[in-house]
Protein backbone atom coordinates (compact mmCIF):
# COMPACT_ATOMS: atom_id res chain seq x y z
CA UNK A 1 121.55 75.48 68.19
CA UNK A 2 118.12 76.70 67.67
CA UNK A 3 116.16 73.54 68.29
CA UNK A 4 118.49 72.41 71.20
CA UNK A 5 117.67 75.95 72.74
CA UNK A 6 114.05 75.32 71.87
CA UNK A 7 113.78 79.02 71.77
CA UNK A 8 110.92 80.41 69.32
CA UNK A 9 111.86 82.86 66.76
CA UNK A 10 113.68 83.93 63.62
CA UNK A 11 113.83 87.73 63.88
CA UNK A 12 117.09 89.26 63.96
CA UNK A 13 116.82 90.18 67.04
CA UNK A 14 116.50 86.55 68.44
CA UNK A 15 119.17 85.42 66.06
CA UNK A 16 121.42 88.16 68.04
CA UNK A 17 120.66 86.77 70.94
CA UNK A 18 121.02 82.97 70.05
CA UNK A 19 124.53 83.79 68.73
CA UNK A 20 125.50 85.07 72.04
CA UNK A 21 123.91 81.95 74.00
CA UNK A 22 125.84 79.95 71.72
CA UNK A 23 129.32 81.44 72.44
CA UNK A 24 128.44 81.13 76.41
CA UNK A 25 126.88 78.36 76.46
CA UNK A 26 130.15 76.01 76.18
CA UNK A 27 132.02 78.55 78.76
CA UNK A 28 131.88 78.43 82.53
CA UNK A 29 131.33 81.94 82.70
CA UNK A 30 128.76 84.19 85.03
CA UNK A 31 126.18 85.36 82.84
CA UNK A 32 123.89 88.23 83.45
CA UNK A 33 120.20 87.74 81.13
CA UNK A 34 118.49 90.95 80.99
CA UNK A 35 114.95 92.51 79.66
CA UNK A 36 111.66 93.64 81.01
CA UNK A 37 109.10 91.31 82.78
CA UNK A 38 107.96 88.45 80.49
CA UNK A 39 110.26 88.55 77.74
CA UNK A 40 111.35 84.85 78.41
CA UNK A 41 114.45 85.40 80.36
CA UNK A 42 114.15 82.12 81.95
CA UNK A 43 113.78 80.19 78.83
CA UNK A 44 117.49 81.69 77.40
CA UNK A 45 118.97 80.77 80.97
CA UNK A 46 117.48 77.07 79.60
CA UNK A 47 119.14 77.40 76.48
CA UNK A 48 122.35 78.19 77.90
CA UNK A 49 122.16 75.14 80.50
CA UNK A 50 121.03 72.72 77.66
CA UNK A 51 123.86 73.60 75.62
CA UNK A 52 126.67 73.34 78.07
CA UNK A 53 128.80 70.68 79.25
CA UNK A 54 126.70 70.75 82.55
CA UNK A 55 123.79 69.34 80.34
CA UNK A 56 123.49 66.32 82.23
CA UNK A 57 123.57 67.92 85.47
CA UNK A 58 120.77 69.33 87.35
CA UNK A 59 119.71 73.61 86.56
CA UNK A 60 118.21 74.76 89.42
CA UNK A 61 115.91 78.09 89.53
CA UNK A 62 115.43 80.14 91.76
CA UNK A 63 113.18 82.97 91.96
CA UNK A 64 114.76 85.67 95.14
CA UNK A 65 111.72 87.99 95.10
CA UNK A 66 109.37 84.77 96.15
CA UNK A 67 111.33 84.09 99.22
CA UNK A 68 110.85 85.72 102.30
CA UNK A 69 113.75 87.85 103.80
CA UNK A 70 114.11 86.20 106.87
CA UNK A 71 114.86 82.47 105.12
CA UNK A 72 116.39 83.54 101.85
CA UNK A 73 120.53 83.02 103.15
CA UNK A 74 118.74 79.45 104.36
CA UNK A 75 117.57 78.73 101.26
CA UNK A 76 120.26 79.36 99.35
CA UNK A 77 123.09 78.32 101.53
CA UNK A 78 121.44 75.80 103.66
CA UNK A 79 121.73 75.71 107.18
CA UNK A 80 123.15 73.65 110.07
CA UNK A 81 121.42 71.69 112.83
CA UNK A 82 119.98 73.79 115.57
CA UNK A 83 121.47 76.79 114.56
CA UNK A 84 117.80 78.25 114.28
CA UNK A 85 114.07 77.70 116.00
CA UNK A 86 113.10 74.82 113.66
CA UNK A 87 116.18 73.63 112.67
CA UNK A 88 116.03 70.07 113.97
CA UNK A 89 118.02 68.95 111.20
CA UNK A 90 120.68 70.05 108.94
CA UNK A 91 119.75 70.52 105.62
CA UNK A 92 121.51 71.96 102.38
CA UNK A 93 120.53 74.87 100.06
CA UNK A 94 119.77 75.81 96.30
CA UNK A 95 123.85 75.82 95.12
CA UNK A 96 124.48 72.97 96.86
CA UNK A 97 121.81 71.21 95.30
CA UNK A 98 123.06 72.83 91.92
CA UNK A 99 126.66 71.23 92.58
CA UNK A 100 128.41 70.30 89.03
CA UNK A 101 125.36 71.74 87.32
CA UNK A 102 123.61 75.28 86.87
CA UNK A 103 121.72 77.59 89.26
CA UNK A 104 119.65 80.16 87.78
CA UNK A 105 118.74 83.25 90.11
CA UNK A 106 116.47 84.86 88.39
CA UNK A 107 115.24 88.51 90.15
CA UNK A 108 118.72 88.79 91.56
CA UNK A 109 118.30 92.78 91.99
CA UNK A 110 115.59 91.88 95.01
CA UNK A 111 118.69 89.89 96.63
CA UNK A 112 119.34 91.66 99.99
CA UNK A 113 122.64 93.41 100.20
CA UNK A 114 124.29 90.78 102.80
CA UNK A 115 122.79 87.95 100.66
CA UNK A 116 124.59 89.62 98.12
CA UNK A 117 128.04 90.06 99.94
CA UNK A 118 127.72 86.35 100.36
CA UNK A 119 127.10 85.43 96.63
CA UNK A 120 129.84 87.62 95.42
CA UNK A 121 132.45 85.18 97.75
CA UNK A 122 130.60 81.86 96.30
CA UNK A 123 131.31 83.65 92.21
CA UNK A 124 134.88 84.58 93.52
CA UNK A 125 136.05 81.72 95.65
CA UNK A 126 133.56 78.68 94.67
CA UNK A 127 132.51 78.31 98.49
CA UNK A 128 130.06 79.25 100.86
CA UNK A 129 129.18 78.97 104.34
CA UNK A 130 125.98 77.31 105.52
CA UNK A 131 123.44 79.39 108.46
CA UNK A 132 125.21 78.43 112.16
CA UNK A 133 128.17 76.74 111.10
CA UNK A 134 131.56 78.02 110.58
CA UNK A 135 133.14 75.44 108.08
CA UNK A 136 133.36 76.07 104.42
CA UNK A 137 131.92 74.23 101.57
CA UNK A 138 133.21 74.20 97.78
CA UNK A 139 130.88 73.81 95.00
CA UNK A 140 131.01 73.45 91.75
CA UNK A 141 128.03 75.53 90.53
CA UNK A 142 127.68 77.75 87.02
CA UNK A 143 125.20 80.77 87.98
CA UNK A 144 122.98 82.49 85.68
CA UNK A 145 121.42 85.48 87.02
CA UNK A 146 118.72 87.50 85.59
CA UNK A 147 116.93 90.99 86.40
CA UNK A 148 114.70 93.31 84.83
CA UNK A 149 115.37 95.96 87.00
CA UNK A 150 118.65 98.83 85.37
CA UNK A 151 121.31 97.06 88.01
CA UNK A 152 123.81 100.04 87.20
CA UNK A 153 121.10 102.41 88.20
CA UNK A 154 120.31 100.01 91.50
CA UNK A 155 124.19 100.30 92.59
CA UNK A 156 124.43 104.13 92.26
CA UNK A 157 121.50 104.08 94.74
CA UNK A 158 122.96 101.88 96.79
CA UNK A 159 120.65 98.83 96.19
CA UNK A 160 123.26 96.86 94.62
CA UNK A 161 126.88 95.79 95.22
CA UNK A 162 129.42 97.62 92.64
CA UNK A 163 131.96 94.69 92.90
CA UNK A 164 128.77 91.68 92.39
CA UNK A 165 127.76 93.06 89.44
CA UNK A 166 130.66 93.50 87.50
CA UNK A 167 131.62 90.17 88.09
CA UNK A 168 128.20 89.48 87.00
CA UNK A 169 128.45 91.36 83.60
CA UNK A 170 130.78 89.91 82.36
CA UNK A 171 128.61 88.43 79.63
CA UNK A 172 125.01 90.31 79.44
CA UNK A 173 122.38 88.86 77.00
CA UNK A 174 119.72 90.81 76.67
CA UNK A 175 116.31 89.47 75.77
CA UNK A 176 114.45 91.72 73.25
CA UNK A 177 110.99 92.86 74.06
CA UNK A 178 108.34 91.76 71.74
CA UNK A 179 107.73 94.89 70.35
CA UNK A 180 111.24 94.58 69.05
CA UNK A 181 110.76 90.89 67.18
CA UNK A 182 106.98 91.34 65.74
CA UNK A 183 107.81 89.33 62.77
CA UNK A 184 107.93 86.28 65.23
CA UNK A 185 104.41 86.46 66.62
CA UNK A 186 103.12 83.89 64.16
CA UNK A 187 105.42 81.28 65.23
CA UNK A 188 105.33 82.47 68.73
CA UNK A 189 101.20 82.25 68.53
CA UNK A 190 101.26 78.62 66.39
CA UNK A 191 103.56 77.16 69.67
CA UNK A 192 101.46 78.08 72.06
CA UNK A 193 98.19 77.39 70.54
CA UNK A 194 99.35 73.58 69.48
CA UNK A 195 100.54 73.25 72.83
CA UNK A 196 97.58 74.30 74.78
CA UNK A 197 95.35 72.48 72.76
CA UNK A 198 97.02 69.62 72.71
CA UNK A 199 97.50 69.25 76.39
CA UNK A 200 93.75 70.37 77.10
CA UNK A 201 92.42 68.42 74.57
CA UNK A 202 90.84 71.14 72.53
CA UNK A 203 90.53 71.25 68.75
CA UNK A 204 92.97 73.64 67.11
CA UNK A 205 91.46 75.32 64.40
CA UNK A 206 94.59 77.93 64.09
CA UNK A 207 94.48 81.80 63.57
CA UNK A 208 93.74 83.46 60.24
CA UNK A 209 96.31 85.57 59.16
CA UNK A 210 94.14 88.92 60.06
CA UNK A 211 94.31 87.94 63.32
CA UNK A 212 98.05 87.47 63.18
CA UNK A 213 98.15 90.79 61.94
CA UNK A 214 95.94 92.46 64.81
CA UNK A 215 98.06 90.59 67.31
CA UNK A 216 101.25 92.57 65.16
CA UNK A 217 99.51 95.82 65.46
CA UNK A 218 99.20 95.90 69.65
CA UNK A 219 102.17 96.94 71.81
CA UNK A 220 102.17 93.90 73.98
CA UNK A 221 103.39 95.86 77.20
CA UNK A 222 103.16 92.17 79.22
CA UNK A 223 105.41 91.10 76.00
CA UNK A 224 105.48 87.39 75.24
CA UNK A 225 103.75 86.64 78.54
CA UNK A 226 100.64 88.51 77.90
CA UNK A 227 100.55 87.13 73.93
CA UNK A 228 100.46 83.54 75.78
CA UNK A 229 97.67 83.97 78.25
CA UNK A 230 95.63 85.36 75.46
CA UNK A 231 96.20 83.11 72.91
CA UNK A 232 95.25 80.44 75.61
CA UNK A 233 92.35 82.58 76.53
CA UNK A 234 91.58 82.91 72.95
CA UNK A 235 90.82 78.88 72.60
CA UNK A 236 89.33 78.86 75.76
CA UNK A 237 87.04 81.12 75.10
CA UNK A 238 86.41 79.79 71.32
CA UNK A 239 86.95 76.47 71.43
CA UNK A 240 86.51 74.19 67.88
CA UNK A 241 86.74 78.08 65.96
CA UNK A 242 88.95 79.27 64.07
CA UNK A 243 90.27 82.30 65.93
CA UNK A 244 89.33 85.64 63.31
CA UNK A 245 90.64 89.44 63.49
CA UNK A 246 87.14 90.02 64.80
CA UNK A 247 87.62 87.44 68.03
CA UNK A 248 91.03 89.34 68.56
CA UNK A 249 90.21 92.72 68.35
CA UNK A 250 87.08 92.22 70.79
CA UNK A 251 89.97 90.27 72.93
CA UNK A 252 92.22 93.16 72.45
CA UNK A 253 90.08 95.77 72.80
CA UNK A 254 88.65 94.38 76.69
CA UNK A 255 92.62 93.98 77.96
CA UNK A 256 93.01 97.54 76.90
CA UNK A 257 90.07 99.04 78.56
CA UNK A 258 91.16 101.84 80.99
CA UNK A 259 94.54 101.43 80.71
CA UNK A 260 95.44 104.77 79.06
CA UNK A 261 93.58 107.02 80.83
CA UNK A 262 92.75 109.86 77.47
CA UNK A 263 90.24 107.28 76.62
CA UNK A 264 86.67 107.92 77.23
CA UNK A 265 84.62 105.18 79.13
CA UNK A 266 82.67 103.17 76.31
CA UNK A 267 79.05 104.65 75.58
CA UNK A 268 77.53 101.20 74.46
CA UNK A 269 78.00 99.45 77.75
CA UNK A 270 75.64 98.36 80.37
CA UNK A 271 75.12 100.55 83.11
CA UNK A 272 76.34 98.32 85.96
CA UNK A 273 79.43 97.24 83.32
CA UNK A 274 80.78 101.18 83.10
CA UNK A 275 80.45 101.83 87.03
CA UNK A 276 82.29 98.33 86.95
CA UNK A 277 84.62 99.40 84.55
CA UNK A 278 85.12 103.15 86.63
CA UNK A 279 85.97 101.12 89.61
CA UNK A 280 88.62 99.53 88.56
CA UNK A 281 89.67 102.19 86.74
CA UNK A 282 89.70 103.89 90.09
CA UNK A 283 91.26 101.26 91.61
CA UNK A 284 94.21 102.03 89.22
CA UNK A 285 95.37 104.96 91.69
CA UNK A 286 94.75 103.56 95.11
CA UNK A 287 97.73 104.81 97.29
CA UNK A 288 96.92 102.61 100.34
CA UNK A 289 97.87 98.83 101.46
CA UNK A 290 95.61 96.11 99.56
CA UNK A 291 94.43 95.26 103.27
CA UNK A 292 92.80 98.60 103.72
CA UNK A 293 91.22 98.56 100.43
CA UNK A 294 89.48 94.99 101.09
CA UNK A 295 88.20 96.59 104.36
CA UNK A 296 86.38 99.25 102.72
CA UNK A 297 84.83 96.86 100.54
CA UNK A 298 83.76 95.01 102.95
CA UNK A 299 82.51 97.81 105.47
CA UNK A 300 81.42 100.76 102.97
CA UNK A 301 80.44 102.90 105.70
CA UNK A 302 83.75 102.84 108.12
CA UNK A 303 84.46 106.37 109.24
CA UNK A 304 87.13 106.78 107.67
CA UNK A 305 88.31 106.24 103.32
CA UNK A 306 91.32 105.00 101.63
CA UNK A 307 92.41 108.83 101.57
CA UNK A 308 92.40 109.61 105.06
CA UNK A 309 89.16 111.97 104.29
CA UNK A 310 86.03 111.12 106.77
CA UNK A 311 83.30 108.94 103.95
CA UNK A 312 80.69 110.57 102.53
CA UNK A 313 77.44 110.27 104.08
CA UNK A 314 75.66 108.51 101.90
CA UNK A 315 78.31 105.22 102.30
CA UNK A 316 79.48 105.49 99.20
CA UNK A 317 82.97 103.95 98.39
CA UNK A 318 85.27 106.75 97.80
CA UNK A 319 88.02 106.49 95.80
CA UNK A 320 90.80 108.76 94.72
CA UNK A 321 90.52 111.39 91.67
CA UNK A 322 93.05 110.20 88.81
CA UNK A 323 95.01 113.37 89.41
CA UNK A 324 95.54 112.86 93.22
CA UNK A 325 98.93 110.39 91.36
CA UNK A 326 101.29 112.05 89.57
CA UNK A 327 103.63 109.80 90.45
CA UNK A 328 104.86 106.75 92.73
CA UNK A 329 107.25 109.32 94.44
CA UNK A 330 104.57 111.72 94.64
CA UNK A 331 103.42 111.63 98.75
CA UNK A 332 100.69 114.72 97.71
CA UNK A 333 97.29 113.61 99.38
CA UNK A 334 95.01 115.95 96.85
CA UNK A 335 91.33 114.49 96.28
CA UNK A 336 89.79 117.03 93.71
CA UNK A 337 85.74 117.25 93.83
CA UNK A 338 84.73 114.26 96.05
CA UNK A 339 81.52 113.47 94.35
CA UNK A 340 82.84 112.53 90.97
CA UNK A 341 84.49 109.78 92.77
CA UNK A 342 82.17 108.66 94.98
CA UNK A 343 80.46 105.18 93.96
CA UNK A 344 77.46 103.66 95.76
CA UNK A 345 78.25 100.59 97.31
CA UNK A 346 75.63 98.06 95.21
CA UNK A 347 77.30 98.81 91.71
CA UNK A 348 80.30 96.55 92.92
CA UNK A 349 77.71 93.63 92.86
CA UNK A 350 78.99 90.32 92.62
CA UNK A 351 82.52 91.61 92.06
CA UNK A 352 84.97 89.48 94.72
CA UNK A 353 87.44 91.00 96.09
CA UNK A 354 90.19 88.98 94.51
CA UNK A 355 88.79 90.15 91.51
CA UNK A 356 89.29 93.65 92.29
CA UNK A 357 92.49 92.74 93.60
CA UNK A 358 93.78 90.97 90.14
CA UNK A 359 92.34 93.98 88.30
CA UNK A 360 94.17 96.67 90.10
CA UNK A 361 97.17 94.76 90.07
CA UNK A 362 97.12 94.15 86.19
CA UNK A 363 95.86 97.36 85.27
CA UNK A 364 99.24 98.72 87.50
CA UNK A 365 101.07 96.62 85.76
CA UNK A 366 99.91 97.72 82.05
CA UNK A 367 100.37 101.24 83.34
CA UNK A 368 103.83 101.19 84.16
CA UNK A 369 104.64 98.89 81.63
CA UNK A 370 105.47 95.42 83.70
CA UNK A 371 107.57 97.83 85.79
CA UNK A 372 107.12 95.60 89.25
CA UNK A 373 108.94 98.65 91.62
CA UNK A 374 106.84 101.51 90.24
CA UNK A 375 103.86 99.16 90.50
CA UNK A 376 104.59 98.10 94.23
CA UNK A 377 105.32 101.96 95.05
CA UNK A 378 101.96 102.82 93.78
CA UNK A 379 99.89 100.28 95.79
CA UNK A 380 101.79 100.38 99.06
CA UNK A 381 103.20 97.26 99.03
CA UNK A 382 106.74 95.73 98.89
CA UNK A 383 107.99 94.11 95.69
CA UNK A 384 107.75 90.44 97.13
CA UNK A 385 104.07 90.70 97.54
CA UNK A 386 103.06 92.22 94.70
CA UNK A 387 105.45 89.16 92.90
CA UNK A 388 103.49 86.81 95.17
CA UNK A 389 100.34 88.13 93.71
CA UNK A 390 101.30 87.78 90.40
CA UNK A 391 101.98 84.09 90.91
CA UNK A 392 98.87 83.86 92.60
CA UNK A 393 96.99 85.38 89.87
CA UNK A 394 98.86 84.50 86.90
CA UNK A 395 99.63 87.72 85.59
C-alpha cells in the first residue's frame, strides 16, 4: 500500500492515515482530505485514486480558489454553444472530463454557494447540467474534495452548505502537520534532495545527521512545503557540499527573520540590510490593497500614505506602527509616533517591487501560520489573489 501510494513516511501518524486511504481507496465513497496549507493533501487524494478500481481512468484536479468567479460553474460543468459572449462552441467541463475516473477539488471551501448547490445534486443524483442548456447529463465521477479551512465553522457562518458537507464527511482523512510526524523528516529530506538533484543535474552529497536534527528542531509553519523549497534551496545554494547543521541553521535562521515580532533586529548586519530587513518587516502590517502599496513605491512623495495620513515632508515612505494590527478584524486606523516608521526612500535600493510583494506575502503567511483567510484579510485582498500570488511566487 505504501509504495503504490508513494506517500513518504513511517511515523504513526502517516501509518494512521495510510490505513484509512487504504479502506477508501477500494470504495466509491465521497471523501473529504483535510489539514493546513502544505501538508500534502493532494498527494493522499493520489494515493486514494492509484489504489482504486478507477486506477486506469483519468484523476482530474482542480484547484476552485484559482478560478475566477465568473467562469468557475463553466469550468466545472461545461457550457453550451452560445449560451455566453464567447461561447462559439460547446465545450465540456472538469467532471465530465473526469467521467469513470476521479476528480479532485481541492480548496472546495472557496466554492461559491450556488456552485455549491450544484455539486451537492452531481454527489446526490450523479448528473449535472451544463451553462445555457436545460438537458441533463449523468456521469460517472468519484470526487475527492479537500480544504484547509474548519468547514463546520464555514457553515455556521453561512459560507458553506450544511447538507454538502455532510455528504462530504462521510469519510474525513486528515493529513497531519509536520510538526506532528518529525521522525519522518529524514526520509522526507533524502526524497526530495535525490529528486532535485537528479533532475537538475546536481551532485548530491546528502545531509549530515546534525542537519537532520536542526531541520527536527524548527516548527515548519509552511509544513512539508516549506521543508521542500529549502531543501531545494539548500543544493542550490551549495551545490557539490555536503549540506552541515551550520548551512541549515544560517538557512533557518534568514526564513525566520522578522517573523515573530519579540525579536530584536540583528546588530551585526549591514546598514542598508536592517532598514531592508525593517521594511519588510513593516510591510508585514500593511492594511491597504497591494496596488496602493506599489504606488507608493513608485511615487514616494504622493500626498497622501498607505494610512490615509498626509506623507511626511521629507518623502519618506511611511508605513504603519506594528501596533496599528491587532487583528485582521480589527478596522482601528491608529499610527503611533510617525517618525519611527518613517523610511527614506533610497534605503529600498534595488529592491523590486515583486520582491517586496513575495516578502510581505510570505512573511503573512508565516505569521498566521499558512492561514490563507487571515492572510488575505490582513492585506486587503480576496483569497483568490492572494492564492494566485502564491502560485506566482511559489510560496
Amino acid at each position: 500500500m505504501r509504495k503504490s501510494a508513494n506517500i513518504i513516511g513511517k511515523s504513526e501518524k502517516m501509518n494512521e492515515m495510510l490505513s484509512m486511504i487504504g479502506q477508501v481507496a477500494t470504495t466509491d465513497i465521497s471523501v473529504l482530505i483535510t489539514g493546513a496549507s502544505g501538508v500534502g493533501k493532494e498527494m493522499a487524494a493520489k494515493a486514494i485514486h492509484r489504489n482504486s478500481k478507477r486506477k486506469h481512468e483519468k484523476l482530474i484536479t482542480v484547484n476552485c480558489a484559482a478560478i475566477p468567479t465568473g467562469i468557475i460553474e463553466s469550468e466545472l460543468f461545461g457550457h453550451k454553444k452560445g449560451s455566453f459572449t464567447g461561447a462559439t462552441e460547446s465545450r465540456k467541463g472538469y467532471f465530465e472530463a473526469a467521467d469513470k475516473g476521479t476528480i479532485f477539488l481541492d480548496e472546495i471551501g472557496e466554492l461559491p454557494l450556488e456552485i455549491q448547490a450544484k455539486l451537492l445534486r452531481v454527489i446526490e443524483q450523479g448528473e449535472f447540467i451544463r451553462v445555457g442548456d436545460t438537458k441533463s447529463e449523468k456521469i460517472d465521477t468519484r470526487i475527492i474534495a479537500a480544504t484547509n479551512r474548519d468547514l463546520l465553522l464555514e457553515v455556521k457562518e453561512k459560507n458553506f452548505r450544511q447538507d454538502l458537507y455532510y455528504r462530504l464527511k462521510t469519510v474525513n482523512i486528515n493529513v497531519p502537520s509536520l510538526v506532528e510526524h518529525m521522525d519522518d523528516i529524514f526520509d522526507l529530506v533524502e526524497r526530495f534532495g535525490f529528486e532535485f538533484t537528479v533532475k537538475n543535474d546536481i551532485p548530491y552529497k546528502g545531509f549530515d545527521s546534525a542537519a537532520i536534527d536542526i531541520m527536527k528542531s524548527y516548527e515548519w509553519p509552511g509544513n512539508v512545503r516549506e521543508l521542500k523549497n529549502v531543501v531545494e534551496s539548500l543544493l542550490v545554494m551549495n551545490k557539490g557540499k555536503r549540506i552541515t547543521a551550520d548551512i541549515v541553521k544560517e538557512k533557518l535562521n534568514m526564513e525566520t527573520i522578522s517573523s515573530n515580532m519579540n525579536l530584536p533586529m540583528p546588530v551585526d548586519m549591514e546598514s542598508d540590510q536592517v532598514e531592508r530587513e525593517l521594511i519588510l518587516k513593516q510591510l508585514l502590517y500593511l492594511r491597504q490593497d497591494i496596488n496602493d502599496i506599489k504606488q507608493i513605491l513608485v511615487n514616494p512623495s504622493a500626498s497622501a500614505s498607505v494610512s490615509g495620513e498626509t506623507t511626511p515632508s521629507n518623502s519618506a515612505l511611511f508605513l504603519p506602527s506594528p501596533n496599528s494590527i491587532s487583528s485582521p478584524h480589527d478596522n482601528k486606523e491608529n499610527i503611533e509616533d510617525a517618525s519611527m516608521y518613517a523610511l527614506n526612500e533610497d534605503t529600498i535600493g534595488e529592491i523590486s517591487l515583486d520582491e517586496l510583494e513575495h516578502e510581505m506575502i510570505k512573511r503573512c503567511l508565516e505569521k498566521f501560520k499558512g492561514n490563507r483567510r487571515k492572510t488575505a484579510q490582513v492585506l486587503n485582498i480576496s483569497e483568490r489573489t492572494l492564492y494566485r500570488k502564491i502560485k506566482e511566487y511559489e510560496i
